[in-house]
N, C-alpha and C. Protein backbone atom coordinates (compact mmCIF):
# COMPACT_ATOMS: atom_id res chain seq x y z
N UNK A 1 -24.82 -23.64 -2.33
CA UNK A 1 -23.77 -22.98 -1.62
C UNK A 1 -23.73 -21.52 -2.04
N UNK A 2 -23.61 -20.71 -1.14
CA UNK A 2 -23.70 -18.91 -1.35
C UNK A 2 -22.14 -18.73 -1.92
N UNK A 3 -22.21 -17.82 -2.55
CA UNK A 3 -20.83 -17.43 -3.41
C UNK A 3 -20.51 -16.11 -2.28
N UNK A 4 -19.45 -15.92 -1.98
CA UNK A 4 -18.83 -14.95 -1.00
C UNK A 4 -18.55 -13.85 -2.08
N UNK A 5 -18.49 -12.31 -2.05
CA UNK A 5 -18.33 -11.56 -2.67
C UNK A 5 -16.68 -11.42 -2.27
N UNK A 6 -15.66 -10.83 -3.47
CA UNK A 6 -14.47 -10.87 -3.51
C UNK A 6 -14.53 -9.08 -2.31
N UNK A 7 -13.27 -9.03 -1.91
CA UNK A 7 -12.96 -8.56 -1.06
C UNK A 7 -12.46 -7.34 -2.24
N UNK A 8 -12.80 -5.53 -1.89
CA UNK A 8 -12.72 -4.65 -2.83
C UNK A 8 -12.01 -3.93 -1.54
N UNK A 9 -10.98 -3.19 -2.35
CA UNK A 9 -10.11 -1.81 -1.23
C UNK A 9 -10.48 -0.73 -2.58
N UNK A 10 -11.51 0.16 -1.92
CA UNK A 10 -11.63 1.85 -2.37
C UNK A 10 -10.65 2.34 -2.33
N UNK A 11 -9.72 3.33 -3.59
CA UNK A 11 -8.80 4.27 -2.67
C UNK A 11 -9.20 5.33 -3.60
N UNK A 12 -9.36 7.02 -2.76
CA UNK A 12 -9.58 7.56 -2.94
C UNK A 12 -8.35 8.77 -3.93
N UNK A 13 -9.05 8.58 -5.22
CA UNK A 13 -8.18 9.15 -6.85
C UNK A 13 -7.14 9.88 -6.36
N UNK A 14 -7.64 11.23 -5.82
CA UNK A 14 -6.97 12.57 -5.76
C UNK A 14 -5.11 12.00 -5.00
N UNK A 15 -5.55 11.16 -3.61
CA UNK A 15 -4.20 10.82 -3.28
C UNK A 15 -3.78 9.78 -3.71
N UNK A 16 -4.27 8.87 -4.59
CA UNK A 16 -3.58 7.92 -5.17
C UNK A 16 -2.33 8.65 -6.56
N UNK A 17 -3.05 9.65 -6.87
CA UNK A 17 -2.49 10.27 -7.95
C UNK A 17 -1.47 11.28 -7.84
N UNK A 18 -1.48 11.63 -6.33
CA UNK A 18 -0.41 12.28 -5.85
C UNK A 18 1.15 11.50 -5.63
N UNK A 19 0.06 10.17 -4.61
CA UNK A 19 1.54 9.30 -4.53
C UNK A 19 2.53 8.83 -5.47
N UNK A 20 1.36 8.30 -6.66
CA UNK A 20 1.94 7.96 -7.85
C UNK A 20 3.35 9.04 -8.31
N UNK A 21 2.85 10.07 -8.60
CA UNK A 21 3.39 11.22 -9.07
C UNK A 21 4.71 10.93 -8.14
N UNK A 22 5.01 10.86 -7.16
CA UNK A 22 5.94 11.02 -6.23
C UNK A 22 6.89 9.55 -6.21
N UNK A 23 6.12 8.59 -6.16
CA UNK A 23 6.67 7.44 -5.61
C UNK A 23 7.71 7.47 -7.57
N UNK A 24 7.00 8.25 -8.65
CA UNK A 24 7.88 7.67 -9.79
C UNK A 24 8.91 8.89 -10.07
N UNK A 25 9.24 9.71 -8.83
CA UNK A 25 10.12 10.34 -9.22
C UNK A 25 11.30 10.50 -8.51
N UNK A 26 11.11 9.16 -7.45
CA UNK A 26 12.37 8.92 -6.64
C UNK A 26 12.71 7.30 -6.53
N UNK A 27 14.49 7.51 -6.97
CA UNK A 27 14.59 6.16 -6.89
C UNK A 27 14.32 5.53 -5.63
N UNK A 28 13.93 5.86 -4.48
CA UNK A 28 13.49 5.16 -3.56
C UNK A 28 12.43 5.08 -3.12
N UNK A 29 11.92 3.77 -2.14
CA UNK A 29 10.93 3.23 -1.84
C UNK A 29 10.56 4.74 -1.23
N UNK A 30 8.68 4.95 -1.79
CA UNK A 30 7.66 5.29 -0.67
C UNK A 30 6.54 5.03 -0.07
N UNK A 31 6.21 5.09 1.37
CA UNK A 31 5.69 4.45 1.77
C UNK A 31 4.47 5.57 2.68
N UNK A 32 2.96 4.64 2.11
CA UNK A 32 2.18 5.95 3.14
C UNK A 32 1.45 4.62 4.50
N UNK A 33 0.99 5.24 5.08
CA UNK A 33 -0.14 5.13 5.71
C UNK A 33 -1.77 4.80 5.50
N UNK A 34 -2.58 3.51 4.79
CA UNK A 34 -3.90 3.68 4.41
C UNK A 34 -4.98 4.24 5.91
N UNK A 35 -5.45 4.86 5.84
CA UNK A 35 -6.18 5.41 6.64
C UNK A 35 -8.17 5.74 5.73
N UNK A 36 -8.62 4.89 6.83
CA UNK A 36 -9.99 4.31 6.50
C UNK A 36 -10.93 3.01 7.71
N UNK A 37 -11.98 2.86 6.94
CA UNK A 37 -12.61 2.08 7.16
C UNK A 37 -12.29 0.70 6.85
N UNK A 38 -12.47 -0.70 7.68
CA UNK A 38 -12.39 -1.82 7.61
C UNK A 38 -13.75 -2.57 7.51
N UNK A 39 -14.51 -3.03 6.28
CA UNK A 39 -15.70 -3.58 6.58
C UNK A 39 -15.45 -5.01 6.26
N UNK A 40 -16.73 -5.95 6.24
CA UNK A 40 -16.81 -7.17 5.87
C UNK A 40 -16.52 -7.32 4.69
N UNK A 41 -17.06 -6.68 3.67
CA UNK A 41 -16.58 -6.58 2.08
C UNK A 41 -15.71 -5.47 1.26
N UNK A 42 -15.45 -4.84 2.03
CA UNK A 42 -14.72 -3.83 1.16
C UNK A 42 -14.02 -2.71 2.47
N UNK A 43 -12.83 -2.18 2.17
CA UNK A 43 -12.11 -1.78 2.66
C UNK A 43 -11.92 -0.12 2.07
N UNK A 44 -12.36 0.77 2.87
CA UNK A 44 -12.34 2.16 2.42
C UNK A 44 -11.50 3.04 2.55
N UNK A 45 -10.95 3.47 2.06
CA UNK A 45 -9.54 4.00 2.34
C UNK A 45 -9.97 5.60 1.78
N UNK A 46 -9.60 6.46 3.05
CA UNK A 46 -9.93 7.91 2.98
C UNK A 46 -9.01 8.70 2.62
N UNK A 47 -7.63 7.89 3.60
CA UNK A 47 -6.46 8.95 3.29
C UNK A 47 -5.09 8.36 3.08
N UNK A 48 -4.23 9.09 2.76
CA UNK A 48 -2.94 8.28 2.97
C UNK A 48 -2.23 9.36 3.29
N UNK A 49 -1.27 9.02 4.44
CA UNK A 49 -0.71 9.42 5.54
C UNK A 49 1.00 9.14 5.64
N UNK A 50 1.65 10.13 5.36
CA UNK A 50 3.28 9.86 4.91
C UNK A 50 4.06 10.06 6.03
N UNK A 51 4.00 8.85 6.95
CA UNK A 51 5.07 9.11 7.98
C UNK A 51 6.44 9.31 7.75
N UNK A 52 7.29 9.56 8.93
CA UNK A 52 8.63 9.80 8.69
C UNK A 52 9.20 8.79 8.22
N UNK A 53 10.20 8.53 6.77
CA UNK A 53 10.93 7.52 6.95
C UNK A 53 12.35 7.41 6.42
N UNK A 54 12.90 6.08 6.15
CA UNK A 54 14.28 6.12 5.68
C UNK A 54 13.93 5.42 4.74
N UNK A 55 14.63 5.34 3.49
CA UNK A 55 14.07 4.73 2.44
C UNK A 55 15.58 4.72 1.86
N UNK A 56 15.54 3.46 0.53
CA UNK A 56 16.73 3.15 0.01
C UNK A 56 15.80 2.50 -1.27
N UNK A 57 16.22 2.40 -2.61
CA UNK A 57 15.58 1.68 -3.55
C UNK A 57 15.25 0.39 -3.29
N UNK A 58 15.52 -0.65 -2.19
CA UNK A 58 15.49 -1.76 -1.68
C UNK A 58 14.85 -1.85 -0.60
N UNK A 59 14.16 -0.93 0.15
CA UNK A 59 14.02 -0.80 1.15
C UNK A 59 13.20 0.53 1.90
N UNK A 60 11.99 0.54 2.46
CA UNK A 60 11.88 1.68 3.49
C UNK A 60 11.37 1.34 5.10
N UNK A 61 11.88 2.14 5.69
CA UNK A 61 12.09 1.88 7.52
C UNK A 61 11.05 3.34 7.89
N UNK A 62 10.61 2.59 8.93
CA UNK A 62 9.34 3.59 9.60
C UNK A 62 9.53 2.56 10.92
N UNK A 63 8.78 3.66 12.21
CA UNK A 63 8.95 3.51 13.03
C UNK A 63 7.08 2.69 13.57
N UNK A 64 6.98 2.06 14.45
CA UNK A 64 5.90 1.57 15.18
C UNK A 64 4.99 2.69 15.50
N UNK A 65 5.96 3.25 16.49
CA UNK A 65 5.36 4.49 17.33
C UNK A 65 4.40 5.42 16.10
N UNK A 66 4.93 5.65 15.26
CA UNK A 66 4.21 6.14 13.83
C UNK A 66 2.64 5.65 14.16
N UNK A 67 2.65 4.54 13.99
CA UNK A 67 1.13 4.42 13.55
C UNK A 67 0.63 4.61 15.10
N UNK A 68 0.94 4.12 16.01
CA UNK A 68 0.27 4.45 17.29
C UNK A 68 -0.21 5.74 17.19
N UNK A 69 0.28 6.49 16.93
CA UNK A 69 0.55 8.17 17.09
C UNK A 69 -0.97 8.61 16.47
N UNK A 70 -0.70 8.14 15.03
CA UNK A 70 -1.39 8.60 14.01
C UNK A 70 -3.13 8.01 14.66
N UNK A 71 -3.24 6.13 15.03
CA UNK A 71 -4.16 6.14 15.12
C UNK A 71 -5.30 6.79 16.30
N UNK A 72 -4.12 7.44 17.52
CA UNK A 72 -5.03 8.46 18.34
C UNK A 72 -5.39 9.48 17.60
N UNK A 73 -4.87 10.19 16.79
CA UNK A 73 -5.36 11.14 15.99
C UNK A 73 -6.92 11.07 15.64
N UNK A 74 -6.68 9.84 14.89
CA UNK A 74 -7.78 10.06 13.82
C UNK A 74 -9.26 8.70 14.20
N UNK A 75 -9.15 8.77 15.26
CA UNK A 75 -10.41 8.08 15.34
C UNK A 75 -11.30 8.61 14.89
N UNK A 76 -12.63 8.01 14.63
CA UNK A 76 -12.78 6.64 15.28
C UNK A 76 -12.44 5.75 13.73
N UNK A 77 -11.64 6.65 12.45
CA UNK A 77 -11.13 5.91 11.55
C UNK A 77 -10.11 5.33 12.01
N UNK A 78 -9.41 4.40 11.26
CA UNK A 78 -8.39 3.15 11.83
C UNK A 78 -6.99 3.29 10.61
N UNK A 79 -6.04 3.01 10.56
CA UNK A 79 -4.61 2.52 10.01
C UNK A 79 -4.92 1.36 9.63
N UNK A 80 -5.01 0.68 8.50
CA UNK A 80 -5.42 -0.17 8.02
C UNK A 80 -4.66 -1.45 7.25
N UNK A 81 -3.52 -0.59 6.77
CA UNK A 81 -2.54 -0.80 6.74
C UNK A 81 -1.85 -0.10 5.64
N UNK A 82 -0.54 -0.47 5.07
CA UNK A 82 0.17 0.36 4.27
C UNK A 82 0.22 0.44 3.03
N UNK A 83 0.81 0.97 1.94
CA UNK A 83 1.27 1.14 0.44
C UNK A 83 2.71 1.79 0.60
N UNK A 84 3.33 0.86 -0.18
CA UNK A 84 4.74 1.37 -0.43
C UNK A 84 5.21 1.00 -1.95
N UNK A 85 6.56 1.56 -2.27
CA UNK A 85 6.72 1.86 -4.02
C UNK A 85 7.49 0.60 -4.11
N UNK A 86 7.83 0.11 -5.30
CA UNK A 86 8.85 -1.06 -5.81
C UNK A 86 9.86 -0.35 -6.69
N UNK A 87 11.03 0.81 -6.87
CA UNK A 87 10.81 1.38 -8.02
C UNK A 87 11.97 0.70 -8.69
N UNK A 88 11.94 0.43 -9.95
CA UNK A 88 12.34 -0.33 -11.18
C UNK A 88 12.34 -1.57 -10.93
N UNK A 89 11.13 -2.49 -10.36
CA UNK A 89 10.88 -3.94 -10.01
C UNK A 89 9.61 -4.56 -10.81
N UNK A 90 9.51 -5.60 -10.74
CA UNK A 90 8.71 -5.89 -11.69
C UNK A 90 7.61 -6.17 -10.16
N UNK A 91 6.16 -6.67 -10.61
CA UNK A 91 5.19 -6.78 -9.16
C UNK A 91 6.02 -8.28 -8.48
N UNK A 92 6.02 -7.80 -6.97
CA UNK A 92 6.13 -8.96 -6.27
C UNK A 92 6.21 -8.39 -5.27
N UNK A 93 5.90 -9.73 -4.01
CA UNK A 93 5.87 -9.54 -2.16
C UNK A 93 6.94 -9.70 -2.28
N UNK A 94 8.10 -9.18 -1.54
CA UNK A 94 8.86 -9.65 -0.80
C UNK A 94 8.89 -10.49 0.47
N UNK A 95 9.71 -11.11 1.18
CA UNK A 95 9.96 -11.64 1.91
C UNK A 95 9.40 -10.95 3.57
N UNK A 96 10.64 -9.58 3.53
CA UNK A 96 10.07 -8.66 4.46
C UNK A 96 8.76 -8.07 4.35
N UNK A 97 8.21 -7.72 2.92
CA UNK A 97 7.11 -7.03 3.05
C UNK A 97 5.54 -8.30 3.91
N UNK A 98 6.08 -9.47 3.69
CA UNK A 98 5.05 -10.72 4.40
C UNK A 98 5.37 -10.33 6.05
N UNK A 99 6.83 -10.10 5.98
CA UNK A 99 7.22 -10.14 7.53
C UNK A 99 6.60 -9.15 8.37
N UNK A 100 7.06 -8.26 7.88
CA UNK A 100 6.27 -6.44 8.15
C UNK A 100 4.88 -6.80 8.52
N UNK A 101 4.20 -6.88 7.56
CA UNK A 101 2.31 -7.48 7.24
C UNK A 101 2.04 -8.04 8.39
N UNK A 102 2.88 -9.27 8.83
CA UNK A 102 2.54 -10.19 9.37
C UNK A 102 2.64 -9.59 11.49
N UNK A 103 4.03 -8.98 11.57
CA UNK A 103 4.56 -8.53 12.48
C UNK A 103 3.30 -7.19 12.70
N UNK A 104 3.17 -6.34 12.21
CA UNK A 104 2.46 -5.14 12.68
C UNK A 104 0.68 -5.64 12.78
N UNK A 105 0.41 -6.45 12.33
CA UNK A 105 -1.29 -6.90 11.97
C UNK A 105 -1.82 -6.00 10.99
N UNK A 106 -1.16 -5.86 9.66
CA UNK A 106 -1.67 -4.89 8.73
C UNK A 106 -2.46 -5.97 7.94
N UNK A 107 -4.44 -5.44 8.15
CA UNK A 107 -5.06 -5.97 7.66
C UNK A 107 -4.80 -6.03 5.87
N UNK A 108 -4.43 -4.87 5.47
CA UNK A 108 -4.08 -4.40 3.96
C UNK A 108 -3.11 -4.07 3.82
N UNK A 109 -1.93 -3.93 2.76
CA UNK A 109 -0.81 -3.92 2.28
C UNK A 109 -0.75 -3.80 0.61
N UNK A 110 0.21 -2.44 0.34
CA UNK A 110 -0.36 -2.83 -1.13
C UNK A 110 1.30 -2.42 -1.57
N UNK A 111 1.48 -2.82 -2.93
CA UNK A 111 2.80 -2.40 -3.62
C UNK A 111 2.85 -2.16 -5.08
N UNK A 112 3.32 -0.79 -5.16
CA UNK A 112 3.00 -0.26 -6.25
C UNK A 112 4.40 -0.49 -7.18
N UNK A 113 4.36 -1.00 -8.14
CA UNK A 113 5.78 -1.74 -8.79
C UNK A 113 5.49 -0.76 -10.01
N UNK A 114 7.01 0.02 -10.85
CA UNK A 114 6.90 0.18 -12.16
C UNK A 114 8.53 -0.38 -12.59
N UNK A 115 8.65 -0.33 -13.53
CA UNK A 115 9.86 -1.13 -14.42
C UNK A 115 9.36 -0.55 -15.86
N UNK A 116 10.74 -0.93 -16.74
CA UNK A 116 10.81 -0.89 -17.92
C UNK A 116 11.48 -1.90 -18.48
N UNK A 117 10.65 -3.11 -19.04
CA UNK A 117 10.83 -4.60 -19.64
C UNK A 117 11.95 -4.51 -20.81
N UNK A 118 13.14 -4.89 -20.69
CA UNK A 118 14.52 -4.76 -21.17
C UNK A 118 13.77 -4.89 -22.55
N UNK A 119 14.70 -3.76 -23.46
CA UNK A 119 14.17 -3.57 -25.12
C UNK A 119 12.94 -2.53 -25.35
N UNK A 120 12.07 -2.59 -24.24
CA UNK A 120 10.90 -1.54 -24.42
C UNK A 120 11.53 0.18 -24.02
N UNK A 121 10.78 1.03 -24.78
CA UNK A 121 11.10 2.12 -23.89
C UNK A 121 9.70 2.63 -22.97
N UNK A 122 8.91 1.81 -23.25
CA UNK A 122 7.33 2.72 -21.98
C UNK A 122 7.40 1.47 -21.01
N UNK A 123 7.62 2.32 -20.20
CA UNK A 123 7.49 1.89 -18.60
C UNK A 123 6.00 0.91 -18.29
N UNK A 124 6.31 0.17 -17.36
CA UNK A 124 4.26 -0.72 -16.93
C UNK A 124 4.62 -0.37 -15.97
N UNK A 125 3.71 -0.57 -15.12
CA UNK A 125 3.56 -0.27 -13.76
C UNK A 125 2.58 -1.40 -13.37
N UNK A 126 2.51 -1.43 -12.12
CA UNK A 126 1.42 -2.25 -11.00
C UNK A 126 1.29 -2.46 -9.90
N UNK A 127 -0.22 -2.02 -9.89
CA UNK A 127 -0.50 -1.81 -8.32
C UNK A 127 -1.40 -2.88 -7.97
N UNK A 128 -0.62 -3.68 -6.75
CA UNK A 128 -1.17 -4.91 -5.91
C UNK A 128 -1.70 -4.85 -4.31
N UNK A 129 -2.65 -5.19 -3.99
CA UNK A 129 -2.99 -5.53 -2.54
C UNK A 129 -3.31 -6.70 -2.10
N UNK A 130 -2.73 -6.86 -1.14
CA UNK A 130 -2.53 -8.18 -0.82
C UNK A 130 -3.82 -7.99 0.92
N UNK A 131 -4.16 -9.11 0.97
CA UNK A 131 -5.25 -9.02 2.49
C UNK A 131 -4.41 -10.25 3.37
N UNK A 132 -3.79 -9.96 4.61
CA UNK A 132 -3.91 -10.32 5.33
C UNK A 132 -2.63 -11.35 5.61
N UNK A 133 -1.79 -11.52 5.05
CA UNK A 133 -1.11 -11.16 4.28
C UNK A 133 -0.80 -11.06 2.88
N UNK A 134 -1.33 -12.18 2.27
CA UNK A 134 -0.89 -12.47 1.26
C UNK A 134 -1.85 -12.70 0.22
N UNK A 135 -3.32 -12.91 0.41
CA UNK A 135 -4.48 -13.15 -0.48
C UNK A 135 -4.51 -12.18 -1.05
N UNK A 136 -4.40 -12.20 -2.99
CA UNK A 136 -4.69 -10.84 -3.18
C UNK A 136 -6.34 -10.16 -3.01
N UNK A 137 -6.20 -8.63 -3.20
CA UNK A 137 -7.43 -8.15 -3.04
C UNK A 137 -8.11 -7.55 -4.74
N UNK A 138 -8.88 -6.72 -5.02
CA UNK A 138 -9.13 -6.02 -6.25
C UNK A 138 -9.48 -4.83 -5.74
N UNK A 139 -8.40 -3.58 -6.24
CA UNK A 139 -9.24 -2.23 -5.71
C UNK A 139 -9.80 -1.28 -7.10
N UNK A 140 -10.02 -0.32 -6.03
CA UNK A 140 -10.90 0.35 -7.73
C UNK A 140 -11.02 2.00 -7.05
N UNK A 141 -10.69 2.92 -7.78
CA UNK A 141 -10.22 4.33 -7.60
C UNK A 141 -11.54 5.03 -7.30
N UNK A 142 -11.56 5.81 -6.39
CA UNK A 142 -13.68 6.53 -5.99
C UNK A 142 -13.61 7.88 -6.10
């Protein structure tokens, strides 16, 4: 029996390190846009793309029309799907974030969680992607 290679999402350093920077300096959710390639094994992610939104520490709202918009733009790359922040949560899907996933056809979905574990003072963090909805993925910074 052939062993299937695990499913890899590229994201490219420079804006991962931007978002980071950003998503840990507001108590509320942020949320981009993955913008890239979709292959059989690995998922390439070129850009990330900060639509308009409303955001609450529990919560961020973006519109449909958003990604329509965006994906005439930028053919013949694709919206692939999203990354949004958890901030002071420990890692987990939510409920809505399956719903969202599930409702828009976001092949990829990722959530970037940091917290500070009661008694510690250094913060963890973690960043998850989930495929399709819910299988996780393994990414790795290019």
């Amino acid at each position: 029996m052939r062993k299937t290679k695990p499913l890899v999402i590229e994201l490219p350093r420079r804006q991962w390190q931007r978002y980071k920077r950003l998503a840990l300096k507001t108590p509320n959710e942020v949320l981009v846009f993955l913008v890239g390639h979709n292959d059989p094994d690995r998922i390439e992610i070129v850009d990330f793309v900060y639509p308009a939104q409303r955001a609450t520490p529990d919560a961020v709202e973006w519109t449909p029309q958003d990604i329509v918009k965006l994906q005439a733009q930028i053919l013949p790359l694709e919206v692939v799907g999203t990354l949004h922040s958890h901030p002071g949560c420990e890692p987990h899907i939510s409920k809505a974030d399956v719903d969202t996933a599930t409702h828009f056809g976001e092949v990829v979905f990722g959530v970037f969680s940091w917290w500070r574990p009661e008694g510690q003072r250094r913060r963890r963090m973690s960043l998850d992607f989930y495929y399709g909805p819910t299988a996780p993925i393994t990414h790795k910074l290019k």
